[in-house]
PDB file of N, CA and C in Angstrom:
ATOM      1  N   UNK A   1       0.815  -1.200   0.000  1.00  0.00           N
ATOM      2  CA  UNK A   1       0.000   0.000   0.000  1.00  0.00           C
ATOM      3  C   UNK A   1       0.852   1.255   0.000  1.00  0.00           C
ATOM      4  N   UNK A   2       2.236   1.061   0.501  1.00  0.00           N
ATOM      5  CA  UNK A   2       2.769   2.567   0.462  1.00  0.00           C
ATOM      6  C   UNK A   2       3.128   2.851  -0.603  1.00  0.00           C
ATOM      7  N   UNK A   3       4.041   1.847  -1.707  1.00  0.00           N
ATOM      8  CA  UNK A   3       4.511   2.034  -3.257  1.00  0.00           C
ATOM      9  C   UNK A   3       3.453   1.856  -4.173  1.00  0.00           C
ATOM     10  N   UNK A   4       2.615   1.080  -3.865  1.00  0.00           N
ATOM     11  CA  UNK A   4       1.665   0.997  -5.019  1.00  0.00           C
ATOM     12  C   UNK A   4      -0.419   0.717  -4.469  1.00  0.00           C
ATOM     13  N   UNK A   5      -0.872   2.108  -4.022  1.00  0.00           N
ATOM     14  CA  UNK A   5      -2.168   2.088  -3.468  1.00  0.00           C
ATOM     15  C   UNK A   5      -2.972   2.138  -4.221  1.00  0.00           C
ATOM     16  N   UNK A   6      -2.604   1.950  -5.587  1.00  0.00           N
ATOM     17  CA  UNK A   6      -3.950   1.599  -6.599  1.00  0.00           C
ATOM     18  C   UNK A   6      -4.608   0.238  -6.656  1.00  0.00           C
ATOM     19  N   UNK A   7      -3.509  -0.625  -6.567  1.00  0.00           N
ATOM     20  CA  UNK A   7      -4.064  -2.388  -6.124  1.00  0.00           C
ATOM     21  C   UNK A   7      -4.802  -2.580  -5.282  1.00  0.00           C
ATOM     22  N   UNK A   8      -4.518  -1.867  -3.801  1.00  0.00           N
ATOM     23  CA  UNK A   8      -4.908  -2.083  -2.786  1.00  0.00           C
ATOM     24  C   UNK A   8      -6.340  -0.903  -2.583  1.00  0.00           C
ATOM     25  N   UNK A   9      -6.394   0.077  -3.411  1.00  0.00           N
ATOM     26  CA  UNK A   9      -7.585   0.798  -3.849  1.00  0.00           C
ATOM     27  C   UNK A   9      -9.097   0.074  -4.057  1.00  0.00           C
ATOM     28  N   UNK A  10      -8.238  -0.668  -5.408  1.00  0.00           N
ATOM     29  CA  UNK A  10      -9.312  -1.321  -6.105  1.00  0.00           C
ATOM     30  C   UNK A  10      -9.810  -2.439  -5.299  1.00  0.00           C
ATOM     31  N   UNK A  11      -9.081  -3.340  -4.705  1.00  0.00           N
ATOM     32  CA  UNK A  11      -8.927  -4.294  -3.620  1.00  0.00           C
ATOM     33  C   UNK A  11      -9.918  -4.050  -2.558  1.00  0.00           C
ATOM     34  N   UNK A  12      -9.803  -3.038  -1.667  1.00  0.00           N
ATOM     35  CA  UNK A  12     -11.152  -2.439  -0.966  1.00  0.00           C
ATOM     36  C   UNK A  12     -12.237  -1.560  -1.213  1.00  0.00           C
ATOM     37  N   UNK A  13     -11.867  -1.153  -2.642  1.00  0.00           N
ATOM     38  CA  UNK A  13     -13.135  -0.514  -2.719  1.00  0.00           C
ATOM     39  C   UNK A  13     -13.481   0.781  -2.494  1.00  0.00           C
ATOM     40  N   UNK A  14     -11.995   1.424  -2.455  1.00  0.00           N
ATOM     41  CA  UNK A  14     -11.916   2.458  -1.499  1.00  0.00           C
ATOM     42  C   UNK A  14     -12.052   3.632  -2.384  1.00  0.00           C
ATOM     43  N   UNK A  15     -12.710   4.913  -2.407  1.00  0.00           N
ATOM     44  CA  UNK A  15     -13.022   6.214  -2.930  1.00  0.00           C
ATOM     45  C   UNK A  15     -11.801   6.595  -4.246  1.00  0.00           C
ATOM     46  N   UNK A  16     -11.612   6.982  -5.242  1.00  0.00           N
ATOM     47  CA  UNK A  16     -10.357   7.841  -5.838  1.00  0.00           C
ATOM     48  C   UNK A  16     -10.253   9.360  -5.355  1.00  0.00           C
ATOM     49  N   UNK A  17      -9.623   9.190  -4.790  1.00  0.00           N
ATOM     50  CA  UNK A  17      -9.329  10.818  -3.706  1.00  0.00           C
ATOM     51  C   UNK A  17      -7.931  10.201  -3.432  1.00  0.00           C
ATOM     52  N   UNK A  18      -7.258  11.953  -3.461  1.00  0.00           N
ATOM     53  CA  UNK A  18      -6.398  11.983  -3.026  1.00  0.00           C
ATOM     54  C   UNK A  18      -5.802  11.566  -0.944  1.00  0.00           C
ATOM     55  N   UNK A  19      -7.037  11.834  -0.752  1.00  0.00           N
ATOM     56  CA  UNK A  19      -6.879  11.543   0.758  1.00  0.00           C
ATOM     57  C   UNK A  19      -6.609  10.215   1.130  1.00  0.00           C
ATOM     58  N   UNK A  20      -7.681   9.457   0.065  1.00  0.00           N
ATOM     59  CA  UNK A  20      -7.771   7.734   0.395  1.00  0.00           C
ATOM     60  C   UNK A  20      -5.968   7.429  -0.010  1.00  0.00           C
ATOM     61  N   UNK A  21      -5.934   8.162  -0.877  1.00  0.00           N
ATOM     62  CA  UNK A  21      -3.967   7.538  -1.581  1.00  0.00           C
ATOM     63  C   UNK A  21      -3.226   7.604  -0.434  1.00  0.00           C
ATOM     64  N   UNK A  22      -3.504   8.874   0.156  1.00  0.00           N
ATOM     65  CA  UNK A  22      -2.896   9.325   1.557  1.00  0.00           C
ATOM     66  C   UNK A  22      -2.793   7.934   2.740  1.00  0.00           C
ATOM     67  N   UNK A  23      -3.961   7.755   2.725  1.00  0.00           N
ATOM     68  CA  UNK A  23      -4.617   6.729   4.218  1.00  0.00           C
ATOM     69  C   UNK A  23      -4.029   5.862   3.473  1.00  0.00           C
ATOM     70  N   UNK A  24      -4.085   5.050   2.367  1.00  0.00           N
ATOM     71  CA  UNK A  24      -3.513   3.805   2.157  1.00  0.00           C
ATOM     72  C   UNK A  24      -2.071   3.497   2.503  1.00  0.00           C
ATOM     73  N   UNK A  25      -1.388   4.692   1.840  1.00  0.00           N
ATOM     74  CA  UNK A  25       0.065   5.153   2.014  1.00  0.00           C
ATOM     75  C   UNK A  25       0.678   4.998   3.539  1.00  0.00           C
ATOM     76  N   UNK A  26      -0.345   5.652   4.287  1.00  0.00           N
ATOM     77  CA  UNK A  26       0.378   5.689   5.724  1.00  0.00           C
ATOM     78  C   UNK A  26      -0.199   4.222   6.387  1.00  0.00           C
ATOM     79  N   UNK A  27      -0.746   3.890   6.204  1.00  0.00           N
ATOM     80  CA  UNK A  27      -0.702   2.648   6.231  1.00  0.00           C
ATOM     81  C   UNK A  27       0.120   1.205   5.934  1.00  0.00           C
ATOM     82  N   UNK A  28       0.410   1.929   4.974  1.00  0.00           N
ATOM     83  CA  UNK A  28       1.684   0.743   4.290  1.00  0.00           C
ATOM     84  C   UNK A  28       2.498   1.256   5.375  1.00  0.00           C
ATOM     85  N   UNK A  29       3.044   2.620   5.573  1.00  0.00           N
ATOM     86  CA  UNK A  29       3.898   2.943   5.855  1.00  0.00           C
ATOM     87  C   UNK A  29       3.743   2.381   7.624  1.00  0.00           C
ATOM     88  N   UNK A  30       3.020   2.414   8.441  1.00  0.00           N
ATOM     89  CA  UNK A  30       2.591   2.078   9.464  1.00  0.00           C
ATOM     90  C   UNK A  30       3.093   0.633   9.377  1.00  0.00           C
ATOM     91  N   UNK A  31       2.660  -0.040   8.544  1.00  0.00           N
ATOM     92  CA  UNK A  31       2.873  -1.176   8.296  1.00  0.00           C
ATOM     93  C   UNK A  31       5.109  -1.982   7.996  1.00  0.00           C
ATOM     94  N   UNK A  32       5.103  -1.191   7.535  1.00  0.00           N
ATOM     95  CA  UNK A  32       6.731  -0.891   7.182  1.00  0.00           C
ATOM     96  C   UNK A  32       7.288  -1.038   8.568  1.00  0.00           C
ATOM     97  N   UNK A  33       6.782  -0.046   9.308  1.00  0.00           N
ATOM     98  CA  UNK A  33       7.467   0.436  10.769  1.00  0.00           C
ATOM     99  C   UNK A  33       7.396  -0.597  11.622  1.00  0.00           C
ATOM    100  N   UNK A  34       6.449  -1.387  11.167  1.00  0.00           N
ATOM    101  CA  UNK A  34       6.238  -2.577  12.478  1.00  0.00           C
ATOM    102  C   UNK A  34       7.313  -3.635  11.868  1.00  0.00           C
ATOM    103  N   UNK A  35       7.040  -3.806  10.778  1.00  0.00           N
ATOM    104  CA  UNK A  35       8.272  -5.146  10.363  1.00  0.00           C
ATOM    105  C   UNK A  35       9.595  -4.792  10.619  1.00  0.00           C
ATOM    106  N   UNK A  36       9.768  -3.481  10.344  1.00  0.00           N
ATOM    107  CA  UNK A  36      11.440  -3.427  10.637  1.00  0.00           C
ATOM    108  C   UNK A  36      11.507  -3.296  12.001  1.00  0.00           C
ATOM    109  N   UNK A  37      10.848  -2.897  13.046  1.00  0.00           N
ATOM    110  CA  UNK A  37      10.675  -2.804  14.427  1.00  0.00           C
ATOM    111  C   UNK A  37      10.767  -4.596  14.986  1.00  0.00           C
ATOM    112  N   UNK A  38       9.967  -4.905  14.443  1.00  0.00           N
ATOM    113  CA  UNK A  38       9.446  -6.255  14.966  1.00  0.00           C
ATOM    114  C   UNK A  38      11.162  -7.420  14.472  1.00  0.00           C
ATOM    115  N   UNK A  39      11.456  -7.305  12.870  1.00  0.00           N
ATOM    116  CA  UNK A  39      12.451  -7.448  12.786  1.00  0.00           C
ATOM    117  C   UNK A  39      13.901  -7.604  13.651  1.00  0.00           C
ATOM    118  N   UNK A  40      13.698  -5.925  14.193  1.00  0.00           N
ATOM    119  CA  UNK A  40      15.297  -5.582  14.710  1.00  0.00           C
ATOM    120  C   UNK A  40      15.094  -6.209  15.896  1.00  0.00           C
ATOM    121  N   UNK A  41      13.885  -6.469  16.401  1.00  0.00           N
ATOM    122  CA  UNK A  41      13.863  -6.836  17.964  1.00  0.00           C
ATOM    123  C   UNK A  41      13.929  -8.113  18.234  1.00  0.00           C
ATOM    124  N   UNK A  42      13.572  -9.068  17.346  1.00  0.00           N
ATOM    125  CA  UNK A  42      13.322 -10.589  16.950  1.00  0.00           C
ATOM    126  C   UNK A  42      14.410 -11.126  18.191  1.00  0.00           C
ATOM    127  N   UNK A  43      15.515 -10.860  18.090  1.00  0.00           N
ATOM    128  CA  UNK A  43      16.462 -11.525  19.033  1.00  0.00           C
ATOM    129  C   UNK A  43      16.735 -11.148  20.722  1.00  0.00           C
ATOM    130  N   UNK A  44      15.552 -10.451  20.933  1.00  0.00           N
ATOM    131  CA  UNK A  44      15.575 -10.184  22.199  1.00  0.00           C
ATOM    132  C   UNK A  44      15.165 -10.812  23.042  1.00  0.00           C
ATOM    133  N   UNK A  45      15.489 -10.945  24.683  1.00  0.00           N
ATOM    134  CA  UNK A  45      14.682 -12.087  25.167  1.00  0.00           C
ATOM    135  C   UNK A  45      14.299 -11.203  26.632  1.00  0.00           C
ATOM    136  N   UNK A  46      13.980  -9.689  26.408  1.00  0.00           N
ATOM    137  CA  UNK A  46      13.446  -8.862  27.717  1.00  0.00           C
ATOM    138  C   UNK A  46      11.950  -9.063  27.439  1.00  0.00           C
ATOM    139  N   UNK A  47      11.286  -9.149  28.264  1.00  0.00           N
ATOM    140  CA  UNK A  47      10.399  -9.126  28.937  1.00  0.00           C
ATOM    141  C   UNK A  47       9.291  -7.605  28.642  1.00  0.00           C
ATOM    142  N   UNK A  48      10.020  -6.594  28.615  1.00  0.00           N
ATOM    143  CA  UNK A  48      10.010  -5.414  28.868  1.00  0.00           C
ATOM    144  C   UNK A  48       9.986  -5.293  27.178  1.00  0.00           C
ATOM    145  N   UNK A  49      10.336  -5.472  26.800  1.00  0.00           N
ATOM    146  CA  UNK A  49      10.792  -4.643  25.185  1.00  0.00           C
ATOM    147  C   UNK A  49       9.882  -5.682  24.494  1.00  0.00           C
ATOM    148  N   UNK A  50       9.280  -6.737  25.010  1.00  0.00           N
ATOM    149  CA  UNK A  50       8.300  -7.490  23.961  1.00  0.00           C
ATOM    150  C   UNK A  50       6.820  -6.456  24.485  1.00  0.00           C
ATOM    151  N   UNK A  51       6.836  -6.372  25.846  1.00  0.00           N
ATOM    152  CA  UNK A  51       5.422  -5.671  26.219  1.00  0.00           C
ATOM    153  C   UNK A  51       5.423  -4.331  25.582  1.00  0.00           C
ATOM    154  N   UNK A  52       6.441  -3.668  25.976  1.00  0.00           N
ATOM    155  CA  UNK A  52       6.348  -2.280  24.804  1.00  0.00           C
ATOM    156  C   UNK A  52       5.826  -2.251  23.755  1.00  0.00           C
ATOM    157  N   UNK A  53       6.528  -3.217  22.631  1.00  0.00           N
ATOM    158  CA  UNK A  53       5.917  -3.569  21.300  1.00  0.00           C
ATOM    159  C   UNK A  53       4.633  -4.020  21.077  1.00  0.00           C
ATOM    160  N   UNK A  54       4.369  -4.667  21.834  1.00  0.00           N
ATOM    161  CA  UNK A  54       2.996  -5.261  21.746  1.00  0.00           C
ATOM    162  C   UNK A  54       2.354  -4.309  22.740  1.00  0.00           C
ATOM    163  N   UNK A  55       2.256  -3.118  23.604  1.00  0.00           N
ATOM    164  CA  UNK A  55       1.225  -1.611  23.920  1.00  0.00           C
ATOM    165  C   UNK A  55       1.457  -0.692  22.543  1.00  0.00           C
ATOM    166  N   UNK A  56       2.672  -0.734  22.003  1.00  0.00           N
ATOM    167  CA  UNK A  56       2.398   0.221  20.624  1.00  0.00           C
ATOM    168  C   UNK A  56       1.677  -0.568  19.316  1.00  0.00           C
ATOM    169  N   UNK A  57       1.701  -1.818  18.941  1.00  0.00           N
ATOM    170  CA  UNK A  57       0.710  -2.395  18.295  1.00  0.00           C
ATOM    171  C   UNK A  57      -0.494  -2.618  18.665  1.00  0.00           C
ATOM    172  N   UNK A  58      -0.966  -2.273  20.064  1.00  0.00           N
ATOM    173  CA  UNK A  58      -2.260  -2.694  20.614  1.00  0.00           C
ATOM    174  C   UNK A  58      -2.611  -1.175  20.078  1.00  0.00           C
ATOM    175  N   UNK A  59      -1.680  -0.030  20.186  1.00  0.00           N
ATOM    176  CA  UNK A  59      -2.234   1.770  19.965  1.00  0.00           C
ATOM    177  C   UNK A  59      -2.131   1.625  18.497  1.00  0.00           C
ATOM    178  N   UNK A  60      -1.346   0.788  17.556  1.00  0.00           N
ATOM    179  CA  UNK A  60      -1.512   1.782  16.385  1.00  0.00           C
ATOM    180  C   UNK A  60      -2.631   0.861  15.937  1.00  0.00           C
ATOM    181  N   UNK A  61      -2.741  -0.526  15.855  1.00  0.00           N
ATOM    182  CA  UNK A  61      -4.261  -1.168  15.287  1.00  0.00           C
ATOM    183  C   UNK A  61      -5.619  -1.039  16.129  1.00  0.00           C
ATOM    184  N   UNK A  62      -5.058  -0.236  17.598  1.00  0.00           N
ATOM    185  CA  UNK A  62      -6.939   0.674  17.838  1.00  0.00           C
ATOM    186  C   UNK A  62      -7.165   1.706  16.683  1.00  0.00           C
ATOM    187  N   UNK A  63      -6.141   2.810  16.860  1.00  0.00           N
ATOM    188  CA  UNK A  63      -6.431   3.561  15.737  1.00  0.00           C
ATOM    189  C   UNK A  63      -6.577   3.408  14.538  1.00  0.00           C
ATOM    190  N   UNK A  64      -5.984   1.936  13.954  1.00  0.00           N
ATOM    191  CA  UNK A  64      -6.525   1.716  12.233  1.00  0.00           C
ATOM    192  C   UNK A  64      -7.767   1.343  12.700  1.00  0.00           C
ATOM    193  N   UNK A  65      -8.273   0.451  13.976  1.00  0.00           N
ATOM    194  CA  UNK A  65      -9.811  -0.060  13.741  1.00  0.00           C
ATOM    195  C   UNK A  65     -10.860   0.849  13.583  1.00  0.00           C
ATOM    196  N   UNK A  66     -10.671   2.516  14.625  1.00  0.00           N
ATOM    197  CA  UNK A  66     -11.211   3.126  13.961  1.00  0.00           C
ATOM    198  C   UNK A  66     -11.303   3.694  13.165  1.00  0.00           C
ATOM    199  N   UNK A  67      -9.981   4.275  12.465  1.00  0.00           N
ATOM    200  CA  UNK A  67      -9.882   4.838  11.030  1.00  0.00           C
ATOM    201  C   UNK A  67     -10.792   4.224  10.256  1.00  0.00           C
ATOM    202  N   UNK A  68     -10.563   2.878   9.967  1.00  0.00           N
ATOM    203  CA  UNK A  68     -11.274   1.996   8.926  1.00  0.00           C
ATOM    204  C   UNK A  68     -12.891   1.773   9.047  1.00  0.00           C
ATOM    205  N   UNK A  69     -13.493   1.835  10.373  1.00  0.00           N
ATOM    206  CA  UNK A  69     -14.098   2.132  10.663  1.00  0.00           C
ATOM    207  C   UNK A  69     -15.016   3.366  10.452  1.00  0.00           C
ATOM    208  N   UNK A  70     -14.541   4.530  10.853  1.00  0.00           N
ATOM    209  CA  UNK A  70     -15.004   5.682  10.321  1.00  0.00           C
ATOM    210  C   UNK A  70     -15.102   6.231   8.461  1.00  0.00           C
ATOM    211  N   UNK A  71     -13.871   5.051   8.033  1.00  0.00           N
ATOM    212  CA  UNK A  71     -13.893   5.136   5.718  1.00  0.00           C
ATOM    213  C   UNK A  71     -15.267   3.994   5.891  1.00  0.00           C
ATOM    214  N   UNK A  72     -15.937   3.301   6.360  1.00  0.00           N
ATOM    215  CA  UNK A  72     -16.919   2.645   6.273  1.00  0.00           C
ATOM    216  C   UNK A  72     -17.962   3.071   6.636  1.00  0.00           C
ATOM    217  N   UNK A  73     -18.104   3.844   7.224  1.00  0.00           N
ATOM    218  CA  UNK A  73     -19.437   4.798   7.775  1.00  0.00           C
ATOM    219  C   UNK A  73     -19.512   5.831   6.973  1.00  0.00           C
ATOM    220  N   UNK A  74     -18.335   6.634   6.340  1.00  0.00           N
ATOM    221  CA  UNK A  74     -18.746   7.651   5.346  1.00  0.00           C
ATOM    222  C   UNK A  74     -18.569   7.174   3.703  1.00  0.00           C
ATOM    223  N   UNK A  75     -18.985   5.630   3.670  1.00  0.00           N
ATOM    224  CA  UNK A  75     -18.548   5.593   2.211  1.00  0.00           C
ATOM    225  C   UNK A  75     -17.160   5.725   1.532  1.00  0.00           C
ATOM    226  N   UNK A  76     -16.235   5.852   2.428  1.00  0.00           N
ATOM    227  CA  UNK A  76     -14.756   5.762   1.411  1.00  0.00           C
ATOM    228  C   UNK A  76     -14.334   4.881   1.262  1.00  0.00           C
ATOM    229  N   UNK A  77     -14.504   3.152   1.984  1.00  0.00           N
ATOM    230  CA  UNK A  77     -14.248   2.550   1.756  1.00  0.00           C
ATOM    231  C   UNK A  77     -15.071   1.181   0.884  1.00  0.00           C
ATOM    232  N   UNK A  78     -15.154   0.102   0.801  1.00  0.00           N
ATOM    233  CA  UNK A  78     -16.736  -0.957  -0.039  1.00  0.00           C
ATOM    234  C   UNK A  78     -16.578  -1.799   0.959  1.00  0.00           C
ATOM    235  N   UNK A  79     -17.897  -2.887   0.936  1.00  0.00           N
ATOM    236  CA  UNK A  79     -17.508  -3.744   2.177  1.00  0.00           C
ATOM    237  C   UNK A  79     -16.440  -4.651   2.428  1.00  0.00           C
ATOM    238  N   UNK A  80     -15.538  -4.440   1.550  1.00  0.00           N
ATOM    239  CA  UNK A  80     -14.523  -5.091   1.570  1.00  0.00           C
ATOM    240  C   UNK A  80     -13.552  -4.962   3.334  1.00  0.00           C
ATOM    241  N   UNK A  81     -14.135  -3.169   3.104  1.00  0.00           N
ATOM    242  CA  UNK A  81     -13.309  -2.386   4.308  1.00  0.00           C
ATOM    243  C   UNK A  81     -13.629  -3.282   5.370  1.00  0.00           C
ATOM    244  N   UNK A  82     -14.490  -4.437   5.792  1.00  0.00           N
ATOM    245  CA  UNK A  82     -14.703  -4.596   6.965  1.00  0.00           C
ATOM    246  C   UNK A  82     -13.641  -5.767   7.366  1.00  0.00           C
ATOM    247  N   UNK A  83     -13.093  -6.258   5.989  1.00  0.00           N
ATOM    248  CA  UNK A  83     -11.987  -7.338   6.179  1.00  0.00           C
ATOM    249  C   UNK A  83     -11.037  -6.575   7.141  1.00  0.00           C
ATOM    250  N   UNK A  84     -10.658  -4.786   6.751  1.00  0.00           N
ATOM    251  CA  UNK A  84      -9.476  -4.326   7.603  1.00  0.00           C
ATOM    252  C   UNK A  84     -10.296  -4.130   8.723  1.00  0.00           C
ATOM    253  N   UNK A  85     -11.331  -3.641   9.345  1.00  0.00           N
ATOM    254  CA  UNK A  85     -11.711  -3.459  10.570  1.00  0.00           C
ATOM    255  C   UNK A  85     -11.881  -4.715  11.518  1.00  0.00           C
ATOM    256  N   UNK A  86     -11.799  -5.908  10.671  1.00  0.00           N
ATOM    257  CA  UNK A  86     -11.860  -7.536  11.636  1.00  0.00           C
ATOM    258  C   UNK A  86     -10.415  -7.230  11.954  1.00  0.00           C
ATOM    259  N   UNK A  87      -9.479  -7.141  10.674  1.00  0.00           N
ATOM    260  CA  UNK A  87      -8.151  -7.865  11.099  1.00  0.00           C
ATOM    261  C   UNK A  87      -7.718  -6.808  12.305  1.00  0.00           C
ATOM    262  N   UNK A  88      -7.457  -5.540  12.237  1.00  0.00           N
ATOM    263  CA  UNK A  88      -7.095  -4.607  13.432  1.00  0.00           C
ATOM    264  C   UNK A  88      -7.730  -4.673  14.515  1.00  0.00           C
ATOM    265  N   UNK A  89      -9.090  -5.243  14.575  1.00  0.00           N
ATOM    266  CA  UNK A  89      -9.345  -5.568  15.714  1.00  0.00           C
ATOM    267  C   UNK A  89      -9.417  -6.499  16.531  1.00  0.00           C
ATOM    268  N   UNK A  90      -8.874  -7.934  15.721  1.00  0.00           N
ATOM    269  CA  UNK A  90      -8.188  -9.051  15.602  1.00  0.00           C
ATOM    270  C   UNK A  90      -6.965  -8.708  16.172  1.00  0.00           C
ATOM    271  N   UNK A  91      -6.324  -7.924  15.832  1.00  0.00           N
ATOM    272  CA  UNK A  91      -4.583  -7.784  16.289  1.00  0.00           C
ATOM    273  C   UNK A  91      -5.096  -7.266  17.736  1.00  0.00           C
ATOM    274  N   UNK A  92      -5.989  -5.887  18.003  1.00  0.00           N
ATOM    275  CA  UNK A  92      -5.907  -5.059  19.137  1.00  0.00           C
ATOM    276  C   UNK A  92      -5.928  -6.415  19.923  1.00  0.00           C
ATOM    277  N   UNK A  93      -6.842  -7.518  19.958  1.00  0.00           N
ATOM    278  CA  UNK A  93      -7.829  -8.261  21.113  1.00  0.00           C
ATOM    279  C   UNK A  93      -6.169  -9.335  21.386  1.00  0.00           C
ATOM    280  N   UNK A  94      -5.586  -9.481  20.429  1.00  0.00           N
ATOM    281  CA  UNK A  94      -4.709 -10.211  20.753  1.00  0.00           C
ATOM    282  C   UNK A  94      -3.175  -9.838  21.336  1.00  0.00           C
ATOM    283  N   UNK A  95      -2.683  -8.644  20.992  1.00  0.00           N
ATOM    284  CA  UNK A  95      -1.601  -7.819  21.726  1.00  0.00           C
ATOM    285  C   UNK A  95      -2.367  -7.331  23.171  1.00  0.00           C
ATOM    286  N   UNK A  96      -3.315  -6.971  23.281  1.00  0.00           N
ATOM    287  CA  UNK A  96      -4.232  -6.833  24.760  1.00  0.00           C
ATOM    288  C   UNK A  96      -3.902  -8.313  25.703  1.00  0.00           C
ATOM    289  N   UNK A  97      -4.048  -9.422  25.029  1.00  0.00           N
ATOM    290  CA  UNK A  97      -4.170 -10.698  25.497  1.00  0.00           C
ATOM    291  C   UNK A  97      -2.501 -10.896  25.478  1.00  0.00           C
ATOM    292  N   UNK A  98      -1.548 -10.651  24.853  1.00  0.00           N
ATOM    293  CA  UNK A  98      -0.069 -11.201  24.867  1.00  0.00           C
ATOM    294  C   UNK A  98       0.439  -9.956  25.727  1.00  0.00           C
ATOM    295  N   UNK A  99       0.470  -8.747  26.153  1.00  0.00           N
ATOM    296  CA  UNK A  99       0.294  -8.121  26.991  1.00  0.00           C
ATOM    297  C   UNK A  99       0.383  -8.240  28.110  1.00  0.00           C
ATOM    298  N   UNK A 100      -0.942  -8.813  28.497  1.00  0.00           N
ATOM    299  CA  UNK A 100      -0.791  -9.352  30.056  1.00  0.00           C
ATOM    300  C   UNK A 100      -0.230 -10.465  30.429  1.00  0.00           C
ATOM    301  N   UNK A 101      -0.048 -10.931  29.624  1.00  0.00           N
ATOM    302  CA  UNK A 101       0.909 -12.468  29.932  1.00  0.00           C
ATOM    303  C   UNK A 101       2.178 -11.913  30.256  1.00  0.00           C
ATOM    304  N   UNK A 102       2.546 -10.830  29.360  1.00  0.00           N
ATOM    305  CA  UNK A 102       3.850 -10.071  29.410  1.00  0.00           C
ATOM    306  C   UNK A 102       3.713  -9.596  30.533  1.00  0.00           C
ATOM    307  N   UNK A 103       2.933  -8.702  31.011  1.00  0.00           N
ATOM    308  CA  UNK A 103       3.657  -7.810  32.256  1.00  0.00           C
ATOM    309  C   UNK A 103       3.478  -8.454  33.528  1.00  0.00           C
ATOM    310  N   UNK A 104       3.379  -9.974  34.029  1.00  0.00           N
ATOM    311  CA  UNK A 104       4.248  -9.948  35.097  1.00  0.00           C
ATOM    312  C   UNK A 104       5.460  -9.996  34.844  1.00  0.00           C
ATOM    313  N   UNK A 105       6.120 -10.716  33.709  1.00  0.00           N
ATOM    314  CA  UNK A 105       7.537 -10.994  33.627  1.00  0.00           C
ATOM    315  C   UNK A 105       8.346  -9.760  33.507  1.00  0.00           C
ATOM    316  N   UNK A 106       7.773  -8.849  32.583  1.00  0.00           N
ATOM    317  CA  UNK A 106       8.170  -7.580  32.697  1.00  0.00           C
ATOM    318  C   UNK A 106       8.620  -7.188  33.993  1.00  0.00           C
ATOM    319  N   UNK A 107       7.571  -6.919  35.005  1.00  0.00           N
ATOM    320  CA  UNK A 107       7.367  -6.333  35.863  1.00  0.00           C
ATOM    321  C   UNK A 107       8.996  -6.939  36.864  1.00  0.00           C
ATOM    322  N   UNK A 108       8.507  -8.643  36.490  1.00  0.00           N
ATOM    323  CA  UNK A 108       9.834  -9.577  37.585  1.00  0.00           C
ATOM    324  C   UNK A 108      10.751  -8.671  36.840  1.00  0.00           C
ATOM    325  N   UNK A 109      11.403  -8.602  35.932  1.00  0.00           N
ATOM    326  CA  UNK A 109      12.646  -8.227  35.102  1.00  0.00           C
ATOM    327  C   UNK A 109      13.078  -7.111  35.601  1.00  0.00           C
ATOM    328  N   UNK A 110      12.239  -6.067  35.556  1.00  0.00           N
ATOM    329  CA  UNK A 110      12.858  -4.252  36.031  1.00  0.00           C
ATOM    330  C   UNK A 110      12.628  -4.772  37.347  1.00  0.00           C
ATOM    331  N   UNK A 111      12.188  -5.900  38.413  1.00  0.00           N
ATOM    332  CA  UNK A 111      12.376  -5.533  39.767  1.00  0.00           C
ATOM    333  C   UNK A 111      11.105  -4.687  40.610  1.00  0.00           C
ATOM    334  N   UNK A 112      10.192  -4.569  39.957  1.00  0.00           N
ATOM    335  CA  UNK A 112       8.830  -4.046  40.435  1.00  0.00           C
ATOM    336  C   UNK A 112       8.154  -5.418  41.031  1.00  0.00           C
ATOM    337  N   UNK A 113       7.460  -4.955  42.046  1.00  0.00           N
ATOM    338  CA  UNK A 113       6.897  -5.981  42.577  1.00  0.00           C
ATOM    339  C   UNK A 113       5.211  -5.858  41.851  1.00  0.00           C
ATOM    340  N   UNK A 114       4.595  -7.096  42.307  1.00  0.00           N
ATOM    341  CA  UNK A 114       3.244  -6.930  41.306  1.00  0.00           C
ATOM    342  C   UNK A 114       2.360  -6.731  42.384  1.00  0.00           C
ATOM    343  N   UNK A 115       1.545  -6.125  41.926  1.00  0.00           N
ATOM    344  CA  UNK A 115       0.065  -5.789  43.021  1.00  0.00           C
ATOM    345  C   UNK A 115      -0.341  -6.870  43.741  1.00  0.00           C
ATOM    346  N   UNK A 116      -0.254  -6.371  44.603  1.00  0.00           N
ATOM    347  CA  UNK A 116      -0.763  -7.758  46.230  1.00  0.00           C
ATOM    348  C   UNK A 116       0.361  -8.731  46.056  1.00  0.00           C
ATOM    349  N   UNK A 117       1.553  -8.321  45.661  1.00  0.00           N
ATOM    350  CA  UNK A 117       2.499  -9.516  46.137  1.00  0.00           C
ATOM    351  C   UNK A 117       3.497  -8.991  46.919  1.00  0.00           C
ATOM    352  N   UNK A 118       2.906  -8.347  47.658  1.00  0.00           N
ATOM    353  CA  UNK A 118       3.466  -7.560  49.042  1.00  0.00           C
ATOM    354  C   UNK A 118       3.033  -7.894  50.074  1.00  0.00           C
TER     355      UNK A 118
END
């Protein structure tokens, strides 16, 4: 979607406006940021730096669910759009869920104690 948003245009269904080129674009590009993120981090084994990643993927696929969300309520997107509003909200429900598994270990790692284990 960031090099080439006419495929992915036609693909959902989505308005010819310059804005939609826009939203597709930063999207790819959104999309970009997580693989090379997710990438560079692959070999880590903190606790802490997996929960981070997975609270900033839980924030940026709330905000695509509603973005996509809101191109479906005003017509910019076809019902195709609802494939992206499952999958982002598919990701949110599941970084929410890998999350908390994460932050006790987190928590053991930096040395914080966990609520009521005092």
């Amino acid at each position: 979607t960031l090099l080439a948003p006419r495929p992915m245009r036609r693909l959902l269904g989505v308005e010819r406006s310059s804005g939609a080129v826009l939203f597709l674009r930063a999207m790819g590009a959104g999309l970009a940021f997580t693989a090379v993120t997710h990438h560079g981090l692959r070999g880590s084994s903190d606790p802490a730096v997996a929960r981070t990643v997975m609270l900033a993927n839980l924030a940026e696929d709330a905000i695509l669910t509603v973005l996509s969300a809101s191109a479906l309520g005003r017509g910019t997107v076809g019902k195709m759009g609802w494939v992206l509003v499952g999958v982002f909200a598919s990701e949110v429900a599941l970084n929410a869920w890998l999350a908390s598994i994460f932050a006790p270990a987190a928590a053991a790692a930096s040395g914080e104690v966990a609520e009521g284990a005092a």
